[in-house]
Protein backbone atom coordinates (compact mmCIF):
# COMPACT_ATOMS: atom_id res chain seq x y z
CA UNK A 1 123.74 169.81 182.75
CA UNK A 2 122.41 166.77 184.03
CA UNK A 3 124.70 163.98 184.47
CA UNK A 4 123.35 161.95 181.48
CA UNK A 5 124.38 165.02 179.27
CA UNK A 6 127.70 164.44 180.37
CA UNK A 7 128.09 160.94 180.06
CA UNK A 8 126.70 161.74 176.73
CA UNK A 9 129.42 164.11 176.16
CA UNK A 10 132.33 162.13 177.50
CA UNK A 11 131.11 159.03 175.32
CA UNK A 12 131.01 161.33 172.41
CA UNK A 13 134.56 162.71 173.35
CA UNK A 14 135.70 159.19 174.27
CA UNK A 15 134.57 157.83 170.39
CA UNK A 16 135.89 161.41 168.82
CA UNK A 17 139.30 160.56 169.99
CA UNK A 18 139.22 156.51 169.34
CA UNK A 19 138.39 157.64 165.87
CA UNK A 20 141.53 160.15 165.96
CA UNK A 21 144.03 158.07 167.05
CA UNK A 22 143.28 155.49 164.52
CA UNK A 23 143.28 158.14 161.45
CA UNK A 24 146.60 158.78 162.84
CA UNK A 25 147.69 155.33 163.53
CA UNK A 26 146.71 154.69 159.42
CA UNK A 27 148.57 158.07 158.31
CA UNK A 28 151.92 157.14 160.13
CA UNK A 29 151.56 153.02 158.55
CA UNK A 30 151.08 155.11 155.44
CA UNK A 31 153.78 157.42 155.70
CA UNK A 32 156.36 154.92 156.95
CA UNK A 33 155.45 152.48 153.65
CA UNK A 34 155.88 155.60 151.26
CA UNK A 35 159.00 156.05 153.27
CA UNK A 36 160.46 152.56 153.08
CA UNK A 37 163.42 152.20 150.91
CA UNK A 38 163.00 149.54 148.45
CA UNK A 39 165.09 148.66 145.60
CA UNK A 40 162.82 146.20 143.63
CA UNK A 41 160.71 147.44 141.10
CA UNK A 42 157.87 145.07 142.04
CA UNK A 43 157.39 145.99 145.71
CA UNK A 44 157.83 149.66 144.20
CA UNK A 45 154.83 149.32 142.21
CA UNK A 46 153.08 147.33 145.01
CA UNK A 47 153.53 150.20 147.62
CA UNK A 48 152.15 152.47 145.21
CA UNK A 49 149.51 150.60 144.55
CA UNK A 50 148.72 149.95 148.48
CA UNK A 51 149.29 153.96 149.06
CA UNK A 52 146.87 154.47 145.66
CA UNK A 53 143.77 152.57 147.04
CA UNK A 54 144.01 153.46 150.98
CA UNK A 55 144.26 157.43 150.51
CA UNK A 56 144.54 158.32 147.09
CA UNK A 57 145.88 162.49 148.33
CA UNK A 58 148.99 160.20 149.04
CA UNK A 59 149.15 159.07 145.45
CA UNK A 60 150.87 161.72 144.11
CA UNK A 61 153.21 162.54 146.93
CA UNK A 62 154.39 158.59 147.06
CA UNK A 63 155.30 158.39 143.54
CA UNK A 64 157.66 161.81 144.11
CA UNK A 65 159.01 160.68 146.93
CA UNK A 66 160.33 157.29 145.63
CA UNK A 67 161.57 159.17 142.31
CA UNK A 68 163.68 161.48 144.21
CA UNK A 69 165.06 158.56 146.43
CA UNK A 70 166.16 156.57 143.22
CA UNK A 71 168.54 159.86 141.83
């Protein structure tokens, strides 16, 4: 391998885990908003909503998890 391969391949590495660690980053803001205890109806609806358009697999899981927290 010559050394432009591996600069190559470290760049490539270095962008692969930029791009991982902001996935992550968004998951965890996500999780910790589905999380959030709230006991207005409004900012309810308004977390849903926000959890809705960013990853819509979270969609279904949000909406459980704040019925269960209101019983």
């Amino acid at each position: 391998m010559t050394n432009m391969d591996k600069d190559d391949d470290r760049d490539r590495l270095s962008k692969l885990k930029a791009e991982e660690r902001a996935r992550t980053r968004r998951a965890d803001a996500l999780r910790n908003l589905a999380e959030t205890r709230s006991d207005s109806l409004d900012n309810k609806v308004q977390t849903v909503r926000t959890i809705h358009h960013a990853d819509n697999s979270l969609f279904v899981s949000a909406i459980a998890r704040m019925m269960a927290k209101d019983k």
